[in-house]
PDB file of N, CA and C in Angstrom:
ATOM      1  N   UNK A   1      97.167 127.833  51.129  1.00  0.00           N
ATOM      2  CA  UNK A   1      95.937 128.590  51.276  1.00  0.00           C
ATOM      3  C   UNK A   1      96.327 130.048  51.567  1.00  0.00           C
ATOM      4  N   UNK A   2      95.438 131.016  50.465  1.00  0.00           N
ATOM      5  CA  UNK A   2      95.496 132.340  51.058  1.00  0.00           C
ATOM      6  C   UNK A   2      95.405 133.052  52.447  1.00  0.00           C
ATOM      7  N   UNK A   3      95.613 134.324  52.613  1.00  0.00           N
ATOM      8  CA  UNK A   3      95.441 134.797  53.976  1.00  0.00           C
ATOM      9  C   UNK A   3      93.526 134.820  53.487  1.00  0.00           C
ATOM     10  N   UNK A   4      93.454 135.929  52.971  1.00  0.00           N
ATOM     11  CA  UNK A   4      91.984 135.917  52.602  1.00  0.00           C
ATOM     12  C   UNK A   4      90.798 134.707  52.531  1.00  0.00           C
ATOM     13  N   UNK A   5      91.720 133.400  52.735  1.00  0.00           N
ATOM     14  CA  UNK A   5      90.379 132.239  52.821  1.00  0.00           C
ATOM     15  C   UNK A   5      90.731 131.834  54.007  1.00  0.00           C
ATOM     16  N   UNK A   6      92.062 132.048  54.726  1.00  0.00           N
ATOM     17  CA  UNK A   6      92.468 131.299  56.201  1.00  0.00           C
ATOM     18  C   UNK A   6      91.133 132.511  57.270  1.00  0.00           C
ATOM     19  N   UNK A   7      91.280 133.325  56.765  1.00  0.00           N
ATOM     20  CA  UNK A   7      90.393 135.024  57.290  1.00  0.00           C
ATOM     21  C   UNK A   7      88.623 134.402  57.211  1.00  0.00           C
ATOM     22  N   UNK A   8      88.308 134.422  56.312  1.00  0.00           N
ATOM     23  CA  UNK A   8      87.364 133.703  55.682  1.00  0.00           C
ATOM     24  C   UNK A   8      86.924 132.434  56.928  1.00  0.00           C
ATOM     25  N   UNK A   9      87.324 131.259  56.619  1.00  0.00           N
ATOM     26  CA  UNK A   9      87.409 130.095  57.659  1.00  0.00           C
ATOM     27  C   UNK A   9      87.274 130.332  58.935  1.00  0.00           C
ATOM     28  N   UNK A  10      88.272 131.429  59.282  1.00  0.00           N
ATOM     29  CA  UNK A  10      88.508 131.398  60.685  1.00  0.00           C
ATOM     30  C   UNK A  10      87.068 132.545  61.330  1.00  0.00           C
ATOM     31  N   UNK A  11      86.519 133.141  60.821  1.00  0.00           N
ATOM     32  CA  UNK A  11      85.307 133.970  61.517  1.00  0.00           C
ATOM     33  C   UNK A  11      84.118 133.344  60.891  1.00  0.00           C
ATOM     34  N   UNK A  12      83.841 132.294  59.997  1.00  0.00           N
ATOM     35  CA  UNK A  12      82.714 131.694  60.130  1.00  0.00           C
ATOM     36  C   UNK A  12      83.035 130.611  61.210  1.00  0.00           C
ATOM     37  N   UNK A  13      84.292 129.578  61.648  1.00  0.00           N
ATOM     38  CA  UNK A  13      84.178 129.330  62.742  1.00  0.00           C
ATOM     39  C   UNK A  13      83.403 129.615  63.888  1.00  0.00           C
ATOM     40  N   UNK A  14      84.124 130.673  64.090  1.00  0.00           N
ATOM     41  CA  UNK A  14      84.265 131.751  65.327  1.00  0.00           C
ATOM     42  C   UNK A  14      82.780 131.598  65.701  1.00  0.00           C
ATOM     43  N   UNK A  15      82.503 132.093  64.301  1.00  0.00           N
ATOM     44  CA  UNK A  15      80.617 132.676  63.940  1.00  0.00           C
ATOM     45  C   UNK A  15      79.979 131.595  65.021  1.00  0.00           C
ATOM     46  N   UNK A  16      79.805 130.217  64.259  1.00  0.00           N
ATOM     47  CA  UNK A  16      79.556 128.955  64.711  1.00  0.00           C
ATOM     48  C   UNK A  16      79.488 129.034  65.857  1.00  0.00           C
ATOM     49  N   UNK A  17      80.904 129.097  66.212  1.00  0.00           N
ATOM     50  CA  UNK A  17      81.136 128.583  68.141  1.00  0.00           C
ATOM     51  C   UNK A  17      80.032 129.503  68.272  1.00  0.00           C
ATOM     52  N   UNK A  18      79.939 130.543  68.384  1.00  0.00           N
ATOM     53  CA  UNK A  18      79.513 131.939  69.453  1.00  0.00           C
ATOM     54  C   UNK A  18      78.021 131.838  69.142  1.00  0.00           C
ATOM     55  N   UNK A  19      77.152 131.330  67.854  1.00  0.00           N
ATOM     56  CA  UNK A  19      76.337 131.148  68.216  1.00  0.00           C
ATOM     57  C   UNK A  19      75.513 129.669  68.884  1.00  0.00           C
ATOM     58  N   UNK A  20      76.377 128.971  68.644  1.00  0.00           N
ATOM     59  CA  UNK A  20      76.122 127.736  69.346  1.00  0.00           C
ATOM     60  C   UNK A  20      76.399 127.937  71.020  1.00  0.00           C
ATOM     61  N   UNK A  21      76.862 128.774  71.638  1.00  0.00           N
ATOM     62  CA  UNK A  21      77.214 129.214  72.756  1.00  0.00           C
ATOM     63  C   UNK A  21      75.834 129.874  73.306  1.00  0.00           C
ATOM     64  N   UNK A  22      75.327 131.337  72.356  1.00  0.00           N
ATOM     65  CA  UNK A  22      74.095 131.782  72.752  1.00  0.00           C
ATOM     66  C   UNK A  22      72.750 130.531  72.332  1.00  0.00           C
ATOM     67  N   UNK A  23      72.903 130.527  71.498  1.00  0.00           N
ATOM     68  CA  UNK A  23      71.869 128.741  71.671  1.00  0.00           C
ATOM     69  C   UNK A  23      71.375 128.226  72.842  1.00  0.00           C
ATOM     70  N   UNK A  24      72.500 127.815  72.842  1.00  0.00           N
ATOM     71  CA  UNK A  24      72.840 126.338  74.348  1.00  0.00           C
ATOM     72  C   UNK A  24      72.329 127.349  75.479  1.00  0.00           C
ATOM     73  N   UNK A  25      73.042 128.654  76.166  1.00  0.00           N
ATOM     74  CA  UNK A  25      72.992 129.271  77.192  1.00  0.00           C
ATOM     75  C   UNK A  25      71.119 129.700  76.890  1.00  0.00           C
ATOM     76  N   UNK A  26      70.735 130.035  75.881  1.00  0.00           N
ATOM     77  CA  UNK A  26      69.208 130.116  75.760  1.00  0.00           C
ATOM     78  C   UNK A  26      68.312 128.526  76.239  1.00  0.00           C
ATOM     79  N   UNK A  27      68.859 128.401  75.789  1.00  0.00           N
ATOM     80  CA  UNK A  27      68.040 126.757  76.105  1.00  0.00           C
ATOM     81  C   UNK A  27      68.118 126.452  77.490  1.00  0.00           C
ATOM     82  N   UNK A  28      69.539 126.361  77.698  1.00  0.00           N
ATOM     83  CA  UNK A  28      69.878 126.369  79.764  1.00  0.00           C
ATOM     84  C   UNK A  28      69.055 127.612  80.317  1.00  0.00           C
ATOM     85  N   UNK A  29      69.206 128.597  79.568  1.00  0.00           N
ATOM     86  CA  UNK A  29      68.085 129.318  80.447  1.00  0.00           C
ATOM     87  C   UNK A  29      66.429 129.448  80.525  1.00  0.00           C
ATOM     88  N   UNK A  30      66.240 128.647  79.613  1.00  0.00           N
ATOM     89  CA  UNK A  30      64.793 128.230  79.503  1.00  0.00           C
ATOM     90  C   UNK A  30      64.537 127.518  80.721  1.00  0.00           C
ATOM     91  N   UNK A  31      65.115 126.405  80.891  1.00  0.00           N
ATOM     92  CA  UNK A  31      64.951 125.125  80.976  1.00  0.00           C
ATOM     93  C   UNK A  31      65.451 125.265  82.933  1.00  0.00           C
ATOM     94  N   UNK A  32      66.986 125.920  82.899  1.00  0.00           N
ATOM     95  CA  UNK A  32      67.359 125.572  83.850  1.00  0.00           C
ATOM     96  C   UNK A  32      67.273 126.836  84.914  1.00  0.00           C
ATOM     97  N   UNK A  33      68.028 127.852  84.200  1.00  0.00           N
ATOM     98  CA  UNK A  33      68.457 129.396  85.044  1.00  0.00           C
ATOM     99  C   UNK A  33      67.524 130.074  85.462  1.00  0.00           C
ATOM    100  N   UNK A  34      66.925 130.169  83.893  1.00  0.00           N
ATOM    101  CA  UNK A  34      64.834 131.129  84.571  1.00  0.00           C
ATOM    102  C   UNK A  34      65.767 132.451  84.845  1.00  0.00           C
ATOM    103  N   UNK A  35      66.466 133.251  84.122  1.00  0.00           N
ATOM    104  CA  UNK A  35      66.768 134.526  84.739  1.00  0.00           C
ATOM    105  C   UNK A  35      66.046 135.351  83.735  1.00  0.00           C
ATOM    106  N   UNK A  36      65.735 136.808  84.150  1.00  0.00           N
ATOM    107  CA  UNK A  36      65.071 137.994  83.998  1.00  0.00           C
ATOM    108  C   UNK A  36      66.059 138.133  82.753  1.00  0.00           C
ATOM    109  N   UNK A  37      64.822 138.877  81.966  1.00  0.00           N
ATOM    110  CA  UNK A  37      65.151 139.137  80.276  1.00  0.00           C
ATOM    111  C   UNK A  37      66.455 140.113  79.998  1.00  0.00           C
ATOM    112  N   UNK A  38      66.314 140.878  81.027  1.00  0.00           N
ATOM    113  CA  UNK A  38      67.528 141.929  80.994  1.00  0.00           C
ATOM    114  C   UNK A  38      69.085 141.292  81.045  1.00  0.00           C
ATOM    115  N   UNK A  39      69.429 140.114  82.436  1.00  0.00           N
ATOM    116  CA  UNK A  39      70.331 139.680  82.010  1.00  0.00           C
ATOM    117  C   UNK A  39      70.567 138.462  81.230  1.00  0.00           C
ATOM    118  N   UNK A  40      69.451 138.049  80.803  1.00  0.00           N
ATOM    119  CA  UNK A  40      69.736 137.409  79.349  1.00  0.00           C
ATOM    120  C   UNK A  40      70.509 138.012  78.297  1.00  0.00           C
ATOM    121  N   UNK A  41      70.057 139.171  77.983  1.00  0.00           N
ATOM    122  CA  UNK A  41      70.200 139.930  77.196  1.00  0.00           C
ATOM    123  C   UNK A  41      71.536 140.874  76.958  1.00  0.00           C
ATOM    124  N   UNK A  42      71.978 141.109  78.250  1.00  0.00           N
ATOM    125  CA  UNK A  42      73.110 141.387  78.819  1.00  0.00           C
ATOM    126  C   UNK A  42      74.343 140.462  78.503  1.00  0.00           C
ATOM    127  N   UNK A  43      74.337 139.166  78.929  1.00  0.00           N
ATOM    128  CA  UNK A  43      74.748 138.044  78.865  1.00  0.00           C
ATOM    129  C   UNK A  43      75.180 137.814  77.398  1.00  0.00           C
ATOM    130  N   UNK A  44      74.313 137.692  76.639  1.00  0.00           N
ATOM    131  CA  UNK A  44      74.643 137.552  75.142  1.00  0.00           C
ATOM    132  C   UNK A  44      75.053 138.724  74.676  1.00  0.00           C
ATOM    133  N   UNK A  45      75.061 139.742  74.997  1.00  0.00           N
ATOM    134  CA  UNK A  45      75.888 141.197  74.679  1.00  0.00           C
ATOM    135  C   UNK A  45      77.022 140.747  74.854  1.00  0.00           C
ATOM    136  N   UNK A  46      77.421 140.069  75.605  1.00  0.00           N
ATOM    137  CA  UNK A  46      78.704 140.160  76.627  1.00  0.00           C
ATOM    138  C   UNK A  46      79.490 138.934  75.678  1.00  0.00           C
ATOM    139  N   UNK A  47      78.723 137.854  74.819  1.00  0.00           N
ATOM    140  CA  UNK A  47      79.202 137.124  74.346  1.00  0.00           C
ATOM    141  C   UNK A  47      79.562 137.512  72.870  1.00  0.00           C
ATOM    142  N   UNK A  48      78.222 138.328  72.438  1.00  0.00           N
ATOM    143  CA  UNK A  48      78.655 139.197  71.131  1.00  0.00           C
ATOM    144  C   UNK A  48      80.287 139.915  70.881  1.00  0.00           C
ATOM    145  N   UNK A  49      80.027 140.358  71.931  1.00  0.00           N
ATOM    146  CA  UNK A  49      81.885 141.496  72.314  1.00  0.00           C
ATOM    147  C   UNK A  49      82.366 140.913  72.422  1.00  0.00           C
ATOM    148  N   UNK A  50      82.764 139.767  72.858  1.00  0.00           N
ATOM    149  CA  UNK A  50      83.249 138.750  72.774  1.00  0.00           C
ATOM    150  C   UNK A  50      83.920 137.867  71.655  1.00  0.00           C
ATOM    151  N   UNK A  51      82.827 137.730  70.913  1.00  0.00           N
ATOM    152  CA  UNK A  51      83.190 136.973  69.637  1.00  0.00           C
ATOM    153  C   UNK A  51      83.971 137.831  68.491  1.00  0.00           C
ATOM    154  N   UNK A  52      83.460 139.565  68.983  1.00  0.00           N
ATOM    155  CA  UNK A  52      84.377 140.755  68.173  1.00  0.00           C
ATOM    156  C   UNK A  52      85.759 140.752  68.185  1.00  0.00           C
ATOM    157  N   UNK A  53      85.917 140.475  69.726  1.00  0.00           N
ATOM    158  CA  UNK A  53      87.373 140.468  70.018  1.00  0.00           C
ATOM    159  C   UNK A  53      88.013 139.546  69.358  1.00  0.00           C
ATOM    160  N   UNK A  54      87.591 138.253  69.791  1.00  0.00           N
ATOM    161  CA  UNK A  54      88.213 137.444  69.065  1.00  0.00           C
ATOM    162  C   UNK A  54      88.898 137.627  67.642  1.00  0.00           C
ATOM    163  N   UNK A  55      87.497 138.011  66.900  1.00  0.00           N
ATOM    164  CA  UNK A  55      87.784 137.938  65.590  1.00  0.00           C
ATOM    165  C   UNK A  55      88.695 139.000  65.254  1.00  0.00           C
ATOM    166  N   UNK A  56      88.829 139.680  65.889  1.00  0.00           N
ATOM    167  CA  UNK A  56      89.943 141.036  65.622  1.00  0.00           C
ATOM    168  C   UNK A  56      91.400 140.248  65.893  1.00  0.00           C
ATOM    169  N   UNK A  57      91.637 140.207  66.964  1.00  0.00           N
ATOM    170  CA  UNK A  57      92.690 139.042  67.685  1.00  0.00           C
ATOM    171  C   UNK A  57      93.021 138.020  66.649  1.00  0.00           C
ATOM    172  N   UNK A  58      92.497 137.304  66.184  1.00  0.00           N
ATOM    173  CA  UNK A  58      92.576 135.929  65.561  1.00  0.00           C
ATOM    174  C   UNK A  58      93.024 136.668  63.593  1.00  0.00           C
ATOM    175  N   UNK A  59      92.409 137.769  63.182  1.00  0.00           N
ATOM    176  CA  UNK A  59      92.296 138.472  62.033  1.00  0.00           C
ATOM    177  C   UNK A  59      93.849 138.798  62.219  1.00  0.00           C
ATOM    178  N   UNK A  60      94.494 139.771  63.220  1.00  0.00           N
ATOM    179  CA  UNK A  60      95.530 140.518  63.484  1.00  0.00           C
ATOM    180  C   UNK A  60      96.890 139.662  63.404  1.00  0.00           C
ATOM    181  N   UNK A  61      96.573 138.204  63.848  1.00  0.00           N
ATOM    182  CA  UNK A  61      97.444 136.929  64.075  1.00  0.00           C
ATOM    183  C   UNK A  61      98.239 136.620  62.594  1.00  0.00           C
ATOM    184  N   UNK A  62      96.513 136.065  61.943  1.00  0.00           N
ATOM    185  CA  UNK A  62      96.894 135.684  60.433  1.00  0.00           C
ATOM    186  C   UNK A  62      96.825 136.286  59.597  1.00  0.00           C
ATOM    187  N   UNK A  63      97.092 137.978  59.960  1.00  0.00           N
ATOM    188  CA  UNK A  63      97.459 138.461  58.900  1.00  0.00           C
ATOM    189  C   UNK A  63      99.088 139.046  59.346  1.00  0.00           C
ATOM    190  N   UNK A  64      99.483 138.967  60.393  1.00  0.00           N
ATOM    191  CA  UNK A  64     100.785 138.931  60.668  1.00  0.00           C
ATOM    192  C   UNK A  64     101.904 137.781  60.497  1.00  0.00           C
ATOM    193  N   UNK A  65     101.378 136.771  60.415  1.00  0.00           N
ATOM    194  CA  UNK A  65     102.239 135.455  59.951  1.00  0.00           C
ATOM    195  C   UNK A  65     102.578 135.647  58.388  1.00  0.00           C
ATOM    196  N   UNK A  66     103.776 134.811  58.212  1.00  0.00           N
ATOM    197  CA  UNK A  66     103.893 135.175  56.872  1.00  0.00           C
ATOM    198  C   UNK A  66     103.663 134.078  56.381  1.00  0.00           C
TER     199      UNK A  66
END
């Protein structure tokens, strides 16, 4: 397999996890947390940057392997 489809694979993953992460934490906060919209909002910022890094990190990896 190419770098370009391992690249590919690996940030629709990523994609996946991170929004199945803000999902779930929406739902727990419906249901369970009840916190103010701001750090909701905050919160999933924090997971967004998050999922950037990664994908930079994880991009930088497999395109350095040979």
């Amino acid at each position: 397999m190419n770098k370009a489809k391992k690249i590919k694979i690996f940030m629709i993953l990523v994609g996946v996890i991170a929004v199945m992460f803000i999902i779930t934490f929406m739902i727990l906060n419906h249901y369970i947390f009840d916190l103010k919209f701001v750090y909701v909002l905050g919160i999933c910022l924090l997971i967004l940057v998050l999922w950037i890094i990664i994908n930079y990190i994880g991009i930088r990896i497999i395109i350095s392997r040979k």
